[in-house]
C-alpha atoms as a PDB file:
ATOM      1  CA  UNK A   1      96.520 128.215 131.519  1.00  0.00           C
ATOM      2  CA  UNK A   2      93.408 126.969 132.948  1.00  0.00           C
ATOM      3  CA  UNK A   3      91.871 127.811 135.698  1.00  0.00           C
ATOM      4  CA  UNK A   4      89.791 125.810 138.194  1.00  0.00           C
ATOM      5  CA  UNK A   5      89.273 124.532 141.872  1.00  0.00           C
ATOM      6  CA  UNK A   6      91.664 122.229 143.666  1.00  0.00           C
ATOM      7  CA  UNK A   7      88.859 120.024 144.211  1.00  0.00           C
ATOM      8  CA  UNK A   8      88.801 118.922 140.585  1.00  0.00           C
ATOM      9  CA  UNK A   9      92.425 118.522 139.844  1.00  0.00           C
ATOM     10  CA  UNK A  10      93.632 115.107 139.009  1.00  0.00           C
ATOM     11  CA  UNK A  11      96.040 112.806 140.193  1.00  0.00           C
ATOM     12  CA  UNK A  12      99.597 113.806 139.917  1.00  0.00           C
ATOM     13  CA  UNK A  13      98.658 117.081 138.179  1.00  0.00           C
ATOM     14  CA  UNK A  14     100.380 120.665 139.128  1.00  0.00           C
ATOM     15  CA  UNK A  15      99.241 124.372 139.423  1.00  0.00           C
ATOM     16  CA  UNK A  16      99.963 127.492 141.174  1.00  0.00           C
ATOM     17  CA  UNK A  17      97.265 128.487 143.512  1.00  0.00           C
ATOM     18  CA  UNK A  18      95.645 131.984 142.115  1.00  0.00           C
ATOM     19  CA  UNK A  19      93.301 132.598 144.503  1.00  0.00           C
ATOM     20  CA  UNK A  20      91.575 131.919 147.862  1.00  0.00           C
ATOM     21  CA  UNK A  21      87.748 132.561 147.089  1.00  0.00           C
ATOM     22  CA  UNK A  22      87.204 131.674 151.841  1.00  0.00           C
ATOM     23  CA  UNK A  23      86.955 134.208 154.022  1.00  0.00           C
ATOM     24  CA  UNK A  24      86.781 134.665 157.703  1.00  0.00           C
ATOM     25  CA  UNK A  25      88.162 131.775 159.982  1.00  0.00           C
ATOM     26  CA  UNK A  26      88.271 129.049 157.210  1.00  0.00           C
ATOM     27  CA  UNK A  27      90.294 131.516 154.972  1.00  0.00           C
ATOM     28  CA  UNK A  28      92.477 132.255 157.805  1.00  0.00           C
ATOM     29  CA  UNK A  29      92.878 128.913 158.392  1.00  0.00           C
ATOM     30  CA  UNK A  30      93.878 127.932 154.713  1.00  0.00           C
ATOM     31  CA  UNK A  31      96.353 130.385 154.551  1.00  0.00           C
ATOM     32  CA  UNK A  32      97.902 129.301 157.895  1.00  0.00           C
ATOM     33  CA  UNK A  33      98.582 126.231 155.946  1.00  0.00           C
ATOM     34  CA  UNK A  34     100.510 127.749 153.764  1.00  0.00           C
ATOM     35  CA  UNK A  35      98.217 127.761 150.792  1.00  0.00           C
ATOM     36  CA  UNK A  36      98.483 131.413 149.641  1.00  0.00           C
ATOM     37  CA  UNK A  37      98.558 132.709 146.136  1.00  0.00           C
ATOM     38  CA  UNK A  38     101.176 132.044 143.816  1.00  0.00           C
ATOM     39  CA  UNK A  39     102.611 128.943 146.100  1.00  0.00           C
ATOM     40  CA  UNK A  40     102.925 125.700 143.340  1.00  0.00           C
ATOM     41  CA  UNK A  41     101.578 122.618 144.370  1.00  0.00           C
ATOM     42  CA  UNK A  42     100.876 119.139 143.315  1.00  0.00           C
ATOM     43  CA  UNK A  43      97.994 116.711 143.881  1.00  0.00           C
ATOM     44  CA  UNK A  44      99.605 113.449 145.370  1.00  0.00           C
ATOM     45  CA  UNK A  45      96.489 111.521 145.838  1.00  0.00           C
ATOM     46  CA  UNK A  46      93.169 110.747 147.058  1.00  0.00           C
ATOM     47  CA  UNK A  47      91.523 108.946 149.633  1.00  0.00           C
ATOM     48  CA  UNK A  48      89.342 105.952 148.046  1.00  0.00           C
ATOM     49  CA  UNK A  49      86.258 107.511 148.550  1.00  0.00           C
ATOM     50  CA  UNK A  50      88.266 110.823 147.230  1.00  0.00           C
ATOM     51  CA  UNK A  51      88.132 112.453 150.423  1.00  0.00           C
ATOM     52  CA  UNK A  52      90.264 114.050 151.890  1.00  0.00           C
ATOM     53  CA  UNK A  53      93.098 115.061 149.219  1.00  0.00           C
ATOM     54  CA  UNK A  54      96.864 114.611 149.198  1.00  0.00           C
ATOM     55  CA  UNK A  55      98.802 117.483 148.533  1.00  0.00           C
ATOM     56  CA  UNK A  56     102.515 118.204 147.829  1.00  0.00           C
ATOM     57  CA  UNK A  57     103.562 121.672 148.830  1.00  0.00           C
ATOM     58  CA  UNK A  58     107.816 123.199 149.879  1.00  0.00           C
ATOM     59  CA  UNK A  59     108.378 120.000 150.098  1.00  0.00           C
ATOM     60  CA  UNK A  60     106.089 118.453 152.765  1.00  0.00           C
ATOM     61  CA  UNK A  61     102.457 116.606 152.065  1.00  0.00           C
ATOM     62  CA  UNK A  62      99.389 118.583 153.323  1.00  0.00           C
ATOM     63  CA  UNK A  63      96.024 116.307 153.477  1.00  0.00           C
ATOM     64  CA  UNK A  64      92.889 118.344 153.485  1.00  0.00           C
ATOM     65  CA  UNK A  65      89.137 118.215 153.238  1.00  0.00           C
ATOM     66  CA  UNK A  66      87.321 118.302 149.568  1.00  0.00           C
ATOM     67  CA  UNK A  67      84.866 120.899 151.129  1.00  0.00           C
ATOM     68  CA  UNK A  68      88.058 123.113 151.931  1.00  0.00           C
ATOM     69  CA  UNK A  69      89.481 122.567 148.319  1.00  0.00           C
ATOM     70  CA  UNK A  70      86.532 124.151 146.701  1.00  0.00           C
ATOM     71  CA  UNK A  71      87.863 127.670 147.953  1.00  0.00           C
ATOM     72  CA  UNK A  72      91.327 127.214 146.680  1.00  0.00           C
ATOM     73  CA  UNK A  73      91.149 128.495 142.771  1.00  0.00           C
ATOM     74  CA  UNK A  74      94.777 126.853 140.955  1.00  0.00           C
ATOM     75  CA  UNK A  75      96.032 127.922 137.515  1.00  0.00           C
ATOM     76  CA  UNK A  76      96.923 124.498 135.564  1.00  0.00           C
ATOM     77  CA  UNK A  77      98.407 123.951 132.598  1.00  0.00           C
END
């Protein structure tokens, strides 16, 4: 298992999300999302520019910000 930030996950790839390295109102606001620690989840795409990211999560797509990926730590295989 590696582990790295959400940010620099490929295409198509899966993880589990290990950690959420925000605090405060952003890290709040992450979790309200539904991003929380051992949820799986699946990069769907990116934006040309690669901003913001598509991401697959229970079943529903989730876009969000590259700046608000870097928090997100994922385990990958």
């Amino acid at each position: 298992m590696t582990r790295l930030m959400m940010r620099k996950m490929k295409d198509n790839q899966t993880g589990t999300i290990s950690a959420i390295k925000a605090g405060g109102e952003l890290g709040r606001r992450i979790r309200d999302m539904g991003l929380i620690p051992g949820r799986s989840i699946k990069v769907q795409g990116r934006a040309p520019l690669y901003d913001p990211v598509a991401l697959r999560i229970m079943g529903s797509t989730l876009t969000m910000r590259n700046n608000e990926a870097d928090y997100i730590e994922v385990e990958t295989e």
